[in-house]
C-alpha atoms as a PDB file:
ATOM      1  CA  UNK A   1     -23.630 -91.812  63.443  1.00  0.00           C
ATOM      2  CA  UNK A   2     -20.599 -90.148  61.693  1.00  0.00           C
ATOM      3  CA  UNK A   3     -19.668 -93.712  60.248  1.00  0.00           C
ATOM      4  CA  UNK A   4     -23.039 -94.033  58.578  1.00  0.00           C
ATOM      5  CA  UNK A   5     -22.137 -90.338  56.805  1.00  0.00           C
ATOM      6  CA  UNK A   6     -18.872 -91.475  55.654  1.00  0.00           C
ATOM      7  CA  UNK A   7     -20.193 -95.175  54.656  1.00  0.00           C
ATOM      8  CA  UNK A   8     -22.308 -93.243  52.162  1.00  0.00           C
ATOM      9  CA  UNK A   9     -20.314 -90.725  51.042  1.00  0.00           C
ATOM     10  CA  UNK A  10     -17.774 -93.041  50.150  1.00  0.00           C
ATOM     11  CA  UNK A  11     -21.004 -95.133  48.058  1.00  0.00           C
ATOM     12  CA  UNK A  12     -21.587 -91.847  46.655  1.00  0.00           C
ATOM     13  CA  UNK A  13     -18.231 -91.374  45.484  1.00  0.00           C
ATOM     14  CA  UNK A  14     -18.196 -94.813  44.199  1.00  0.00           C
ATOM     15  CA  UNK A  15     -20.916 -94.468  42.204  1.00  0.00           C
ATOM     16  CA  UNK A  16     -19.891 -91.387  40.334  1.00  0.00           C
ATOM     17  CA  UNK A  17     -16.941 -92.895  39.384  1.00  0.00           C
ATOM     18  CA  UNK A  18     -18.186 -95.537  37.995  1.00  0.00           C
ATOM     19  CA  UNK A  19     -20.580 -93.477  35.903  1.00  0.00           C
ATOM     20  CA  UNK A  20     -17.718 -91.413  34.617  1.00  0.00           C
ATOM     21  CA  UNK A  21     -15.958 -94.502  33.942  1.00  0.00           C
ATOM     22  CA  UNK A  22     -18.503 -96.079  32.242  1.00  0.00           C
ATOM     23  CA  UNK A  23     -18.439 -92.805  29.737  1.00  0.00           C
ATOM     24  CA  UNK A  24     -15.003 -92.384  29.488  1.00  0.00           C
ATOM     25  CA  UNK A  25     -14.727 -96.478  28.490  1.00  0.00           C
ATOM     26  CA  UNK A  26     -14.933 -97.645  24.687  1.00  0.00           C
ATOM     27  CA  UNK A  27     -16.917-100.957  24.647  1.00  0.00           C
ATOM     28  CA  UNK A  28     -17.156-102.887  21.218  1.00  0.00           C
ATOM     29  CA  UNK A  29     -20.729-101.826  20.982  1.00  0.00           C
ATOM     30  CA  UNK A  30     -22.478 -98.301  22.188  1.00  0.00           C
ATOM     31  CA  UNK A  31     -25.287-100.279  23.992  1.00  0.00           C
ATOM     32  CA  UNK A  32     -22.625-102.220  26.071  1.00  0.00           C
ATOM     33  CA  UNK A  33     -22.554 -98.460  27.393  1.00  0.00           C
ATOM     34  CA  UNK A  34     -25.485 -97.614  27.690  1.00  0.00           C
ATOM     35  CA  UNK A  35     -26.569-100.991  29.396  1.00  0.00           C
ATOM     36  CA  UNK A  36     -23.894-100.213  32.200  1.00  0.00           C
ATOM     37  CA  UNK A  37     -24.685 -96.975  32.887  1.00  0.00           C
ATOM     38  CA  UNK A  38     -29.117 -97.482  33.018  1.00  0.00           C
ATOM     39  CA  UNK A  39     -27.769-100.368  35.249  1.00  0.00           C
ATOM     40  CA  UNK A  40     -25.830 -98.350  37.418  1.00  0.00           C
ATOM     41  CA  UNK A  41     -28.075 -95.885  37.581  1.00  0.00           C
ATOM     42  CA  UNK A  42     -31.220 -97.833  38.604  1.00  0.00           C
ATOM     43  CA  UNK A  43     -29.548-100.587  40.431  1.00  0.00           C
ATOM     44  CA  UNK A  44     -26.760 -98.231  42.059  1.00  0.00           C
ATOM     45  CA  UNK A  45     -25.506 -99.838  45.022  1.00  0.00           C
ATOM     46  CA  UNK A  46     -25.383-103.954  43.214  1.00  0.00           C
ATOM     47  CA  UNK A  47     -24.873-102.097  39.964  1.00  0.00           C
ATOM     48  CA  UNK A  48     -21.576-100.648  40.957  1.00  0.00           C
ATOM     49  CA  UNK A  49     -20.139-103.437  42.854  1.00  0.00           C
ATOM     50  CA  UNK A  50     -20.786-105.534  39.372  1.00  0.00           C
ATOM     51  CA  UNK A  51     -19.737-102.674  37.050  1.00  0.00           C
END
């Protein structure tokens, strides 16, 4: 049970660090950006791992 909490805490904490990557990063075009992040937001677990 406590592996399931800390399986998706550590998603969790993937996640946001992608999004803050994604903001931080310059891409050659703003909707390269804002691409990534709608896809990591709506797609977050597959949207991550591709990010």
């Amino acid at each position: 049970m406590f592996s399931f909490g800390l399986i998706g805490l550590l998603c969790l904490a993937l996640w946001i660090f992608a999004l803050v990557d994604i903001v931080n990063s310059r891409f050659r075009q703003d909707t390269t950006k804002i691409v990534w992040a709608l896809v990591v937001i709506f797609i977050p677990f597959i949207g991550t791992i591709l990010y």
